[in-house]
Protein backbone atom coordinates (compact mmCIF):
# COMPACT_ATOMS: atom_id res chain seq x y z
CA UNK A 1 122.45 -62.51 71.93
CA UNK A 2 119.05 -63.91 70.74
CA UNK A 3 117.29 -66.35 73.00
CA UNK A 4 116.93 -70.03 72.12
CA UNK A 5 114.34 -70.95 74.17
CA UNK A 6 110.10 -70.56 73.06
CA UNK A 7 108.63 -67.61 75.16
CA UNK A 8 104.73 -67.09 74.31
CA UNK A 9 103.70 -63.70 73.83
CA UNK A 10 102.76 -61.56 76.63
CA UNK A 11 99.11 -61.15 75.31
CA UNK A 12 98.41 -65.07 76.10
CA UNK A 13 100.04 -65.11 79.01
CA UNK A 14 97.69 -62.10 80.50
CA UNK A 15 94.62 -64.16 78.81
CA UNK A 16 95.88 -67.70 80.24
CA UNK A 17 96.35 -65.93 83.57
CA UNK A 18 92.68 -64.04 83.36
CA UNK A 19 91.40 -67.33 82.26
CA UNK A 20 93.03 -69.20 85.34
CA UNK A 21 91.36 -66.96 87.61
CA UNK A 22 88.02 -66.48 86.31
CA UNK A 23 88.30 -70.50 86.40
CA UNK A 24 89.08 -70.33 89.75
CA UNK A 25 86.05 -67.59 90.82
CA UNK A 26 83.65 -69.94 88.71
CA UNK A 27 84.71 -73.42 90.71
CA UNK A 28 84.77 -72.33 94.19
CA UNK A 29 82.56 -73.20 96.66
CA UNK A 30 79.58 -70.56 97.47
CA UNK A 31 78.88 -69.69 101.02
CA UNK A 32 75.44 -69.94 102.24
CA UNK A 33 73.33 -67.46 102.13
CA UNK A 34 72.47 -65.81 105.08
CA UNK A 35 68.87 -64.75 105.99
CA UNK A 36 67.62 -61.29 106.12
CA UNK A 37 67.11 -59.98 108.94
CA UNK A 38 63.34 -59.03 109.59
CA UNK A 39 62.46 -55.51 111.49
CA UNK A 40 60.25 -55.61 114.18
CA UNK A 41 57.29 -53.25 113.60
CA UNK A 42 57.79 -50.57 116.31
CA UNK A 43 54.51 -48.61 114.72
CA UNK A 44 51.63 -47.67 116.44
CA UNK A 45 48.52 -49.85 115.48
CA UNK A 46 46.40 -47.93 113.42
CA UNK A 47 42.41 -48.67 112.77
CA UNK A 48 42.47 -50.16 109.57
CA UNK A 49 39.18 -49.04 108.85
CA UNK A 50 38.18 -45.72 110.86
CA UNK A 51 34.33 -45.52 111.34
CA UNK A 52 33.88 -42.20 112.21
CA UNK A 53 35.55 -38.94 112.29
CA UNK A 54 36.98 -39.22 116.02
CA UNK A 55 38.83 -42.13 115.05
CA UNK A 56 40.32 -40.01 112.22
CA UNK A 57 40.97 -37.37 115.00
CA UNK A 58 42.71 -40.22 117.44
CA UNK A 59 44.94 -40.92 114.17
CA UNK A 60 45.67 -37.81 113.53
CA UNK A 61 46.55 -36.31 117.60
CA UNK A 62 49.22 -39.36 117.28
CA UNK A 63 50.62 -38.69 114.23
CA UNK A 64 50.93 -34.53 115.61
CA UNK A 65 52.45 -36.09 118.97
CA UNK A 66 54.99 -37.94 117.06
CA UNK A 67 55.79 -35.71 114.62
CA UNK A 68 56.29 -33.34 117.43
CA UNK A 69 58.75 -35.44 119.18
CA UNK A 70 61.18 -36.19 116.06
CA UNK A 71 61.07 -32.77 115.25
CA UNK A 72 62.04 -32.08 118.61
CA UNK A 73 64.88 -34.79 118.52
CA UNK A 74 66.66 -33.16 115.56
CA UNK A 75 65.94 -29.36 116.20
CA UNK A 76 68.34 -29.75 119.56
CA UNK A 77 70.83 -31.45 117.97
């Protein structure tokens, strides 16, 4: 039995229906942006402009120290 009634093809259907809900992405409301997040700088303060070479040697001991204790931090683990 062949049917009476119109029925589109499936193609527009699937392109109504993709049309319908890029419509709907495109109209709806936006939420607010949220601000980033700043990180606190947990860095030492460094001399921004050593004047001598025992200032380069004070930078230096800290860096060693540090570098020491990270090491140290992942080597027992």
């Amino acid at each position: 039995m062949k049917l009476t009634r119109y029925h589109p093809p499936i193609l527009r259907l699937q392109e109504e229906f993709a049309a319908r809900i890029a419509r709907r992405r495109y109209t709806r409301g936006k939420s607010p942006k949220t601000p980033k997040l700043q990180l606190a700088d947990n860095s030492e303060p460094w001399l921004a402009n050593p004047d001598s070479v025992a200032d380069y040697l004070a930078i230096s001991s800290v860096v060693k120290e540090s570098e020491e204790q990270w090491q140290s931090r992942f080597k027992g683990s």
